[in-house]
Structure formats: structure tokens, C-alpha cells
PDB file of N, CA and C in Angstrom:
ATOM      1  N   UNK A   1       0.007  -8.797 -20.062  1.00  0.00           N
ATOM      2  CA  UNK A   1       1.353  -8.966 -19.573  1.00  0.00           C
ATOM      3  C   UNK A   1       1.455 -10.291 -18.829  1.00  0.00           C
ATOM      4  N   UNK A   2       2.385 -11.191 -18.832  1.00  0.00           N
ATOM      5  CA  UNK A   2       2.945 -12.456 -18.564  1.00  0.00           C
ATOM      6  C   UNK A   2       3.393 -11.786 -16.982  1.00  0.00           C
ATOM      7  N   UNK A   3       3.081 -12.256 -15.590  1.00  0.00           N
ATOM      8  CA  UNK A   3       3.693 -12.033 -14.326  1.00  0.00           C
ATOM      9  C   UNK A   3       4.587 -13.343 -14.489  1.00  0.00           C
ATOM     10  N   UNK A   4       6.113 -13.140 -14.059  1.00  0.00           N
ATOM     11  CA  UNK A   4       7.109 -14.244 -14.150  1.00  0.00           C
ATOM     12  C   UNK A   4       6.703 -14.669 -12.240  1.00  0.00           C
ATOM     13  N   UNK A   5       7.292 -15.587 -12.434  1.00  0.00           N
ATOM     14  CA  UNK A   5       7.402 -16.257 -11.025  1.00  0.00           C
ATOM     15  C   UNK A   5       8.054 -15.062 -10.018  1.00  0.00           C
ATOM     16  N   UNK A   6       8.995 -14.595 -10.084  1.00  0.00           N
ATOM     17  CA  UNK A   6       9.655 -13.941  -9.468  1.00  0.00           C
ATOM     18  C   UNK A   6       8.929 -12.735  -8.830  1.00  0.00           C
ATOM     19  N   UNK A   7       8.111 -11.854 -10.226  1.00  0.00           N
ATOM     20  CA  UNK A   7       6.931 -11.030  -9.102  1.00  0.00           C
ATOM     21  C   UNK A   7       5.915 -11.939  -8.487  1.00  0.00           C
ATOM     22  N   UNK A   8       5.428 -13.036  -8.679  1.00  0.00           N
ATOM     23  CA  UNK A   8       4.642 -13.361  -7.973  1.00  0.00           C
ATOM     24  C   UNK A   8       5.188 -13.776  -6.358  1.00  0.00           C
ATOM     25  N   UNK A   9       6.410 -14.572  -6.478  1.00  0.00           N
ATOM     26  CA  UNK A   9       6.802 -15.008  -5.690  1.00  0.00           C
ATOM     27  C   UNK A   9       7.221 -13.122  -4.434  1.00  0.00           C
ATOM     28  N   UNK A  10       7.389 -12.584  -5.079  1.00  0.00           N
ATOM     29  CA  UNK A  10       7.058 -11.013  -4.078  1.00  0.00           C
ATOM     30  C   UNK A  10       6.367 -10.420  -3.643  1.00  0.00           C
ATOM     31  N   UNK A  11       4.624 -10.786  -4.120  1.00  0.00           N
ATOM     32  CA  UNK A  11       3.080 -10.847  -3.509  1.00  0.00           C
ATOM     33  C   UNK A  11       3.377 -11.745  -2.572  1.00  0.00           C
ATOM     34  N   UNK A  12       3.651 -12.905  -2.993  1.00  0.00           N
ATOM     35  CA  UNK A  12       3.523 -14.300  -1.716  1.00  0.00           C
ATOM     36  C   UNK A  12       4.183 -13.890  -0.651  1.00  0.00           C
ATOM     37  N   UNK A  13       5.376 -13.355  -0.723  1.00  0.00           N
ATOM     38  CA  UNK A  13       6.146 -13.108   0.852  1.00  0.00           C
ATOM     39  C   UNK A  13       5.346 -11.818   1.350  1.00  0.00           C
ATOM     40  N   UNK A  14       4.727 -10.847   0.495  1.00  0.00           N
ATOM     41  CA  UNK A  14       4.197 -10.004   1.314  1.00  0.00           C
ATOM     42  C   UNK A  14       2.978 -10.353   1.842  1.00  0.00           C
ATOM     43  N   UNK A  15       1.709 -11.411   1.379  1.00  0.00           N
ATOM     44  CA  UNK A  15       1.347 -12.032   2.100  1.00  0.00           C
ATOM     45  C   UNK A  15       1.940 -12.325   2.846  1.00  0.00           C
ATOM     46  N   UNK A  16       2.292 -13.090   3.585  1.00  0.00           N
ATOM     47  CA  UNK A  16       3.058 -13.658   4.368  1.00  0.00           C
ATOM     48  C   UNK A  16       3.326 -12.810   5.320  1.00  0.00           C
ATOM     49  N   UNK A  17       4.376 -11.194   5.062  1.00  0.00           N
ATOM     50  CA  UNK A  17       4.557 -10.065   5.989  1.00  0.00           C
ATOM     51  C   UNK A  17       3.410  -9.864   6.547  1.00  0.00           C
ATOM     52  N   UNK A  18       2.261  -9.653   6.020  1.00  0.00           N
ATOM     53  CA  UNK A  18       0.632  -9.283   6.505  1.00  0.00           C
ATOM     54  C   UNK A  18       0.489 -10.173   7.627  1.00  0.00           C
ATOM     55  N   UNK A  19       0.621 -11.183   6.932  1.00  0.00           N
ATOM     56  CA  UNK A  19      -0.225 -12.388   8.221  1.00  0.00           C
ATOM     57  C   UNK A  19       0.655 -12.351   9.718  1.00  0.00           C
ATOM     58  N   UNK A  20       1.721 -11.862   9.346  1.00  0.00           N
ATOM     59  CA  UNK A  20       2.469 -12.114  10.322  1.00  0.00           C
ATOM     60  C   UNK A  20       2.270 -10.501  11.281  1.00  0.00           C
ATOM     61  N   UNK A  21       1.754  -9.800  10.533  1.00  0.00           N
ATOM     62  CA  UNK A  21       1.626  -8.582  11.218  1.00  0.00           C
ATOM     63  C   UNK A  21       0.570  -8.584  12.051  1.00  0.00           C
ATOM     64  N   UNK A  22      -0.574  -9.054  11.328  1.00  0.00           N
ATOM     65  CA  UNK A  22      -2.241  -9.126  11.606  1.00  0.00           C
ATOM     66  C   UNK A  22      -2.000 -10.396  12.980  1.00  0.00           C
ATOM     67  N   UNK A  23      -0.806 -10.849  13.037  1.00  0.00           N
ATOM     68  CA  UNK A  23      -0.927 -11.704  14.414  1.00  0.00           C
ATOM     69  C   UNK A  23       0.050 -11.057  15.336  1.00  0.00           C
ATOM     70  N   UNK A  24       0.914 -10.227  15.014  1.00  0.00           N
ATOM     71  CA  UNK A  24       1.827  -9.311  15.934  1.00  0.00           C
ATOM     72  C   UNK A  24       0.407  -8.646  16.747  1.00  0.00           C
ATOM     73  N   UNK A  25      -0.625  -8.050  15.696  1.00  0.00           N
ATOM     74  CA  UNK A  25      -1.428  -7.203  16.269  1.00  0.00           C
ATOM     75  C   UNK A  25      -1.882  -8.174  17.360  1.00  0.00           C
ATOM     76  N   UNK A  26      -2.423  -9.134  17.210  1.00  0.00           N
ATOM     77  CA  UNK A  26      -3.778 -10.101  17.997  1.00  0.00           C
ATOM     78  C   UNK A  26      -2.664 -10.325  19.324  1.00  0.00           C
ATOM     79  N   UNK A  27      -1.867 -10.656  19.469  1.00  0.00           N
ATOM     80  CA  UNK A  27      -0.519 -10.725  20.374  1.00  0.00           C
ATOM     81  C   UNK A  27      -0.145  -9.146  20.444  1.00  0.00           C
ATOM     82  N   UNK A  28      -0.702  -8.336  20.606  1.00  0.00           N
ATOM     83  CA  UNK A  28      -0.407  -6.793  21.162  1.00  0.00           C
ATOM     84  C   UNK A  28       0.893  -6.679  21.068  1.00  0.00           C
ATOM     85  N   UNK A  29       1.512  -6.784  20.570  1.00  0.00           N
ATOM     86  CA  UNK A  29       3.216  -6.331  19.839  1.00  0.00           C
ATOM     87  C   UNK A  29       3.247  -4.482  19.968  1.00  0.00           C
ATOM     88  N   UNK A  30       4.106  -4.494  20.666  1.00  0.00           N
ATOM     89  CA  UNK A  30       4.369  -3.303  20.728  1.00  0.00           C
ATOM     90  C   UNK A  30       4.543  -2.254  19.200  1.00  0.00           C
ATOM     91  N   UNK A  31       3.540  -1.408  18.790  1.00  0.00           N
ATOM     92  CA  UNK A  31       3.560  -0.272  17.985  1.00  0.00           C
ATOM     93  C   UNK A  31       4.589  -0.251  17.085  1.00  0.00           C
ATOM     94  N   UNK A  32       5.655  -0.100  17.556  1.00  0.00           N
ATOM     95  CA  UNK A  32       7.088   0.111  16.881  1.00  0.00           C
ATOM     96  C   UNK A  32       7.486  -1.172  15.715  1.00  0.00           C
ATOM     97  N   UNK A  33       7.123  -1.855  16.098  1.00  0.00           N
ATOM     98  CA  UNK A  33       7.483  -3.608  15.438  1.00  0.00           C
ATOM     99  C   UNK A  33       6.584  -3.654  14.964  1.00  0.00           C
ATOM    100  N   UNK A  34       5.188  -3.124  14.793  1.00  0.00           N
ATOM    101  CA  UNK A  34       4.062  -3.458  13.580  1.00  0.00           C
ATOM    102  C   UNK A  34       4.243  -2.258  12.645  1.00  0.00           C
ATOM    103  N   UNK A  35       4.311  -1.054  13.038  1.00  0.00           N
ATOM    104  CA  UNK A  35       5.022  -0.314  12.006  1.00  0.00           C
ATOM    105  C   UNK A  35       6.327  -0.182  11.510  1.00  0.00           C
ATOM    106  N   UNK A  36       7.047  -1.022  12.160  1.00  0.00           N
ATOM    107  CA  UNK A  36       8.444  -0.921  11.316  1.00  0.00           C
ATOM    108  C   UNK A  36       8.518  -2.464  10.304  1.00  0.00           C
ATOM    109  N   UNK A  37       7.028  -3.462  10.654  1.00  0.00           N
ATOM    110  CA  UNK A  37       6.864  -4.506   9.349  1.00  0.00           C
ATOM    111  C   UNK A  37       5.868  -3.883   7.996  1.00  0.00           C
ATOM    112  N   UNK A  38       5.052  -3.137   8.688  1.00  0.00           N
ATOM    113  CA  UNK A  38       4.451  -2.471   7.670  1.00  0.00           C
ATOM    114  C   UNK A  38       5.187  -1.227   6.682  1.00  0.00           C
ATOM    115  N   UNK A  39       5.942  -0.807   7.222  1.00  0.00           N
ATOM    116  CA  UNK A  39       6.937  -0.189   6.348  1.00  0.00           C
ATOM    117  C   UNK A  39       8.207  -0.988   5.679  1.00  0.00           C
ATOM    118  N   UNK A  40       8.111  -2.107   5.777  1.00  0.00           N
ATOM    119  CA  UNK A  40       8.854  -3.157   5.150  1.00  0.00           C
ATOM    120  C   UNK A  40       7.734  -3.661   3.701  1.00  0.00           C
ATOM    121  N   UNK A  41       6.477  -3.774   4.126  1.00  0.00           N
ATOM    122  CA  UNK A  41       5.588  -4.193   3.252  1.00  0.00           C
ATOM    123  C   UNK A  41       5.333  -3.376   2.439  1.00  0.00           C
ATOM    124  N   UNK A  42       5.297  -1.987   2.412  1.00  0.00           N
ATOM    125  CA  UNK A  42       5.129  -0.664   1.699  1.00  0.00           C
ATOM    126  C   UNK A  42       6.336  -0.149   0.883  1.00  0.00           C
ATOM    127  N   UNK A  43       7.308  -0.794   1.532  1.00  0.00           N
ATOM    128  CA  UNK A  43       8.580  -1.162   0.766  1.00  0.00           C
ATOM    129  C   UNK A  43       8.938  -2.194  -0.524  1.00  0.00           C
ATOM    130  N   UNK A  44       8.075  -3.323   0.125  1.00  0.00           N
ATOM    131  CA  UNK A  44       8.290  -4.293  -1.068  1.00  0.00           C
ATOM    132  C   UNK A  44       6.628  -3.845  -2.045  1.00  0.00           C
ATOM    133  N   UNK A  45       5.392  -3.133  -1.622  1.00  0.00           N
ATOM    134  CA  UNK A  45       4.554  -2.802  -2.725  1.00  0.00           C
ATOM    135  C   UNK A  45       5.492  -2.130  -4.106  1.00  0.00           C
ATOM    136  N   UNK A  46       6.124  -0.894  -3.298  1.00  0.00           N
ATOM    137  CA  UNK A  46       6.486   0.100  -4.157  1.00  0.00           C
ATOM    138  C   UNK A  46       7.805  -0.993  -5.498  1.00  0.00           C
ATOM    139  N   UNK A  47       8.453  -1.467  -4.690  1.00  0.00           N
ATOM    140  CA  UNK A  47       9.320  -1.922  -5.744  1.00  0.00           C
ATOM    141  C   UNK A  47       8.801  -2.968  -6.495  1.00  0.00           C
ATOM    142  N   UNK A  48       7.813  -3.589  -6.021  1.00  0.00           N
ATOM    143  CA  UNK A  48       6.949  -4.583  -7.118  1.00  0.00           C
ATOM    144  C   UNK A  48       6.649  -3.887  -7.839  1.00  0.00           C
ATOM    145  N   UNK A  49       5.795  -2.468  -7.796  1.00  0.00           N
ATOM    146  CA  UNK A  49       5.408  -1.647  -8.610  1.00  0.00           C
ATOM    147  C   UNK A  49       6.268  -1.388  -9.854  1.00  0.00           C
ATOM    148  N   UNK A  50       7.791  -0.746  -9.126  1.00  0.00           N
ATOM    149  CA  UNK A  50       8.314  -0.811 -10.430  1.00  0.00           C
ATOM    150  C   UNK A  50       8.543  -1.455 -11.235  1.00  0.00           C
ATOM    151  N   UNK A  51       8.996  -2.757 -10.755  1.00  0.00           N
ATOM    152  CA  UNK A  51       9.232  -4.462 -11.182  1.00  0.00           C
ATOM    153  C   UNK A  51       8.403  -4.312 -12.537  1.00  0.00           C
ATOM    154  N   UNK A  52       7.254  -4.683 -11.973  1.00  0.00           N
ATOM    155  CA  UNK A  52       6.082  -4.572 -13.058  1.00  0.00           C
ATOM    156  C   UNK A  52       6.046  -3.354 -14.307  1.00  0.00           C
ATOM    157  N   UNK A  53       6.260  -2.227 -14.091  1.00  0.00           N
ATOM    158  CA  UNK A  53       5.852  -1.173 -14.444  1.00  0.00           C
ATOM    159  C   UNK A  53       7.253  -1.631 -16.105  1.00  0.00           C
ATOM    160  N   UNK A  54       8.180  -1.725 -15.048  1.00  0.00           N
ATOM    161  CA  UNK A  54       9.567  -1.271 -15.525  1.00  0.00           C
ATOM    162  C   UNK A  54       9.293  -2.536 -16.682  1.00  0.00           C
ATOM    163  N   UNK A  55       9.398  -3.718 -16.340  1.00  0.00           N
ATOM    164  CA  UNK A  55       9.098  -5.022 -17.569  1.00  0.00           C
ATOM    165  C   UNK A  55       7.863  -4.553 -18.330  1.00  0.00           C
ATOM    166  N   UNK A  56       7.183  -4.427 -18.280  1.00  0.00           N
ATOM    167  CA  UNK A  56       5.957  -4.148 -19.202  1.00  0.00           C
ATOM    168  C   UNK A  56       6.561  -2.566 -19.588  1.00  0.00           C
ATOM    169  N   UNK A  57       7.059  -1.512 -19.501  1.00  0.00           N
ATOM    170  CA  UNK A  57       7.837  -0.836 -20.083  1.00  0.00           C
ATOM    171  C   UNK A  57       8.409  -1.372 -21.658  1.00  0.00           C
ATOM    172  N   UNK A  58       9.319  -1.969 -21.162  1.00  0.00           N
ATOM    173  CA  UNK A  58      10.113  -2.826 -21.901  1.00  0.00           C
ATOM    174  C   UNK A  58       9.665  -3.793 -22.895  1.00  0.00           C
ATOM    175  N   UNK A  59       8.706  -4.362 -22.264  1.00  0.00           N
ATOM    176  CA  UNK A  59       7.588  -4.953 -23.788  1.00  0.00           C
ATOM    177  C   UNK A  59       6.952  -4.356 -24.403  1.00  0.00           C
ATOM    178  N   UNK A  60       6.849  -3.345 -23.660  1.00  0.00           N
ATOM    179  CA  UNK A  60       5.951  -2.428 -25.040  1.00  0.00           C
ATOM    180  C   UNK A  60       6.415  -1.648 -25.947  1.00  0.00           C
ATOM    181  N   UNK A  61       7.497  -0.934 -25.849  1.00  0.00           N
ATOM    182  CA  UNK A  61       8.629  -0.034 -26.440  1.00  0.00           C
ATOM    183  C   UNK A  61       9.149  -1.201 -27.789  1.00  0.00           C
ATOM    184  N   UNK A  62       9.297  -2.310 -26.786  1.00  0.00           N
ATOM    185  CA  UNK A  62      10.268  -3.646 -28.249  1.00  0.00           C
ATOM    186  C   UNK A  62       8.704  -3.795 -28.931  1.00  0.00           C
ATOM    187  N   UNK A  63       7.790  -3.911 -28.744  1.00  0.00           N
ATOM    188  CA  UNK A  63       6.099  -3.942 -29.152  1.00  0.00           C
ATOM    189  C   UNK A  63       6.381  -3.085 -30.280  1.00  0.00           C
ATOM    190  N   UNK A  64       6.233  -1.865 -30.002  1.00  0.00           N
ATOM    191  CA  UNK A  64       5.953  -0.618 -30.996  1.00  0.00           C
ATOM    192  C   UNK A  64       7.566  -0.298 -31.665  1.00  0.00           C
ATOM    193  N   UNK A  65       8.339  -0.872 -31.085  1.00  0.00           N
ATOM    194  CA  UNK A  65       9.586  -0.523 -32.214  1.00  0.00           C
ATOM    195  C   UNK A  65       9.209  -1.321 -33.353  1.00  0.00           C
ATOM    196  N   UNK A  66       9.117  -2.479 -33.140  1.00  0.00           N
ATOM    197  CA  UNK A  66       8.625  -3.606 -33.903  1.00  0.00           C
ATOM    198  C   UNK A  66       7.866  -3.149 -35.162  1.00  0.00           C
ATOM    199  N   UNK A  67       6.734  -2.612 -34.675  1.00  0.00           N
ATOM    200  CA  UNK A  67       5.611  -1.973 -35.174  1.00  0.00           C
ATOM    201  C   UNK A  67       5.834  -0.902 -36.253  1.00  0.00           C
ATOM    202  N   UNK A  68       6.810  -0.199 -35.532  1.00  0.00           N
ATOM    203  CA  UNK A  68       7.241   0.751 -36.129  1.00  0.00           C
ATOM    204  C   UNK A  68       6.434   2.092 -35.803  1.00  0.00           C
ATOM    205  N   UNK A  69       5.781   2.036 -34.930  1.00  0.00           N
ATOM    206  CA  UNK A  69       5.007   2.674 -34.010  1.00  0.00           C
ATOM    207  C   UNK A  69       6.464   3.874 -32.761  1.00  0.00           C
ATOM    208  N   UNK A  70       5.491   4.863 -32.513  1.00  0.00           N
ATOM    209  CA  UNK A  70       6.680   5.439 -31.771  1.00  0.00           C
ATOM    210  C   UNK A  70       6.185   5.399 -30.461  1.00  0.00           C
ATOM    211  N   UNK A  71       7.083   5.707 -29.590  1.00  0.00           N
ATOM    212  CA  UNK A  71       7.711   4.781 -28.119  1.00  0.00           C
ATOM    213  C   UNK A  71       7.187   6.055 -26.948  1.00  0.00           C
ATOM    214  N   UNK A  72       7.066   7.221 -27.728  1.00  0.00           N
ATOM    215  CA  UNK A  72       6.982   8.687 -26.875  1.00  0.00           C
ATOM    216  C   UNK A  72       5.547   8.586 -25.452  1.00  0.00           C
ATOM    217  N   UNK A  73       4.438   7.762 -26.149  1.00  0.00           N
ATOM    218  CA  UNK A  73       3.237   8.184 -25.166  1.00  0.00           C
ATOM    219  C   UNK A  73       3.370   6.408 -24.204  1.00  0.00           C
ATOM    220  N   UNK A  74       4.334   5.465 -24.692  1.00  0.00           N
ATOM    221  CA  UNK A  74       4.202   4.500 -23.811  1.00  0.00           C
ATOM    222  C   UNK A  74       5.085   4.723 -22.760  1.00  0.00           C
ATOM    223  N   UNK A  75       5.899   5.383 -23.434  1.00  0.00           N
ATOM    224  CA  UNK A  75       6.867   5.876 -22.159  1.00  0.00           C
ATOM    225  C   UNK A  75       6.377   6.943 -20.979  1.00  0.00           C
ATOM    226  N   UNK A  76       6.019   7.816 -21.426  1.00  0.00           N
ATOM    227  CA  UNK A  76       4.911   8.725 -20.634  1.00  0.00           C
ATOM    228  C   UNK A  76       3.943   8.218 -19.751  1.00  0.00           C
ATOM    229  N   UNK A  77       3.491   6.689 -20.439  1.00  0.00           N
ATOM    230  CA  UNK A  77       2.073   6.306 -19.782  1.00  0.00           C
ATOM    231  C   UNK A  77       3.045   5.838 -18.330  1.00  0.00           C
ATOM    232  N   UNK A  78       3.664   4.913 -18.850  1.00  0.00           N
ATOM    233  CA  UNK A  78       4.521   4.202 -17.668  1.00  0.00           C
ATOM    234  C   UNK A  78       5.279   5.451 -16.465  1.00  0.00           C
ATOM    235  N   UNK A  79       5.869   6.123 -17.141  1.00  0.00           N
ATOM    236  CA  UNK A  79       6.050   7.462 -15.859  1.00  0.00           C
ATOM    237  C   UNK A  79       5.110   8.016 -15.579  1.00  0.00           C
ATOM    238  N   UNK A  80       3.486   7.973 -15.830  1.00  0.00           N
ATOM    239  CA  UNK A  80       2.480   8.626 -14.981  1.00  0.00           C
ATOM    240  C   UNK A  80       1.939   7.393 -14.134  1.00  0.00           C
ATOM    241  N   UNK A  81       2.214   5.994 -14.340  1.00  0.00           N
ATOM    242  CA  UNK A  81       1.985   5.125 -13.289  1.00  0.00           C
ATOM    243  C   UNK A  81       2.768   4.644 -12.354  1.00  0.00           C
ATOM    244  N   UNK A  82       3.990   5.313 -12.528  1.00  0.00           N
ATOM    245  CA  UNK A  82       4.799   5.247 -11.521  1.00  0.00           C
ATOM    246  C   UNK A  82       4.613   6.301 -10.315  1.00  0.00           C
ATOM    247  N   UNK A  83       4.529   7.658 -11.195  1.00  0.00           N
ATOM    248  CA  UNK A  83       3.858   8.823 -10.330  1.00  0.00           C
ATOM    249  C   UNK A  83       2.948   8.510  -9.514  1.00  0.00           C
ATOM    250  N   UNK A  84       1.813   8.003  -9.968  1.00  0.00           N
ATOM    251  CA  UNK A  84       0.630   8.061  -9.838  1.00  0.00           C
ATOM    252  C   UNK A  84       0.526   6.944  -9.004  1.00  0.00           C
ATOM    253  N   UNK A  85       1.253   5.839  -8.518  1.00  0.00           N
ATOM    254  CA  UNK A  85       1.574   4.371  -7.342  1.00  0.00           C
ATOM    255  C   UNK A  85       2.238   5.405  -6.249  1.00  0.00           C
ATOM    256  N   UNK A  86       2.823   6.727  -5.941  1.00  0.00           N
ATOM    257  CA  UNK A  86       3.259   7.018  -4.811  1.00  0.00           C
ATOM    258  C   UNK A  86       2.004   7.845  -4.007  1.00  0.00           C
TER     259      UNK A  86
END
């Protein structure tokens, strides 16, 4: 699978959330504000997840239509890795 700029560029800012957390910590930031960035970051995992899941979905289905192949167990695979990311 081809990652477009756009998911990557959604790893990079969550880097970014990390680093900025991992120094909230070192600066003793009150509890509330490191878990309410880390639930921002667990926020943007999950929807990268789909991001990904959901496009490579989509290439594979136009893949096997193509093919002439049927669409039933790629579709399945992709809803047990969506399951299976919570």
C-alpha cells in the first residue's frame, strides 16, 4: 500500500503531540492536561487507523473487482482490523 502524504503528515503531528507531552511530564503539568493530550493522541491513532484501513479497503475491492475475484473475505479482513485496532 502507497501511504499518501496526508497519513503521514498525521504520524508527524502525533509525534509532535508525544514530545510535547513527554515534556508537559518533565515540567510536572498537572495530570489533567497530560491526559486530556493523550486522549487527543489516541484520538488521532484510532482515526489514522481507519484512514488507512478504509483506503486500502478500497484498493483492494477495485483490485479483485478487476480480477474478477470476489470482494466478500477482503471486506471481512478489513472489519476484523478495525475490530481488532480497538
Amino acid at each position: 500500500m502507497d501511504y499518501n502524504d496526508q497519513v503521514k503528515n498525521r504520524i508527524k503531528r502525533m509525534e509532535g503531540q508525544l514530545r510535547g507531552i513527554f515534556r508537559m511530564m518533565e515540567e510536572n503539568k498537572d495530570c489533567k492536561e497530560v491526559i486530556t493530550q493523550l486522549s487527543a493522541v489516541r484520538s488521532a491513532v484510532d482515526r489514522t487507523i481507519g484512514v488507512i484501513v478504509s483506503s486500502n479497503l478500497v484498493e483492494c475491492v477495485l483490485e479483485a473487482e478487476k480480477n474478477g475475484e470476489k470482494t466478500d473475505e477482503i471486506i471481512k479482513e478489513a472489519v476484523n482490523l478495525l475490530v481488532k485496532s480497538r
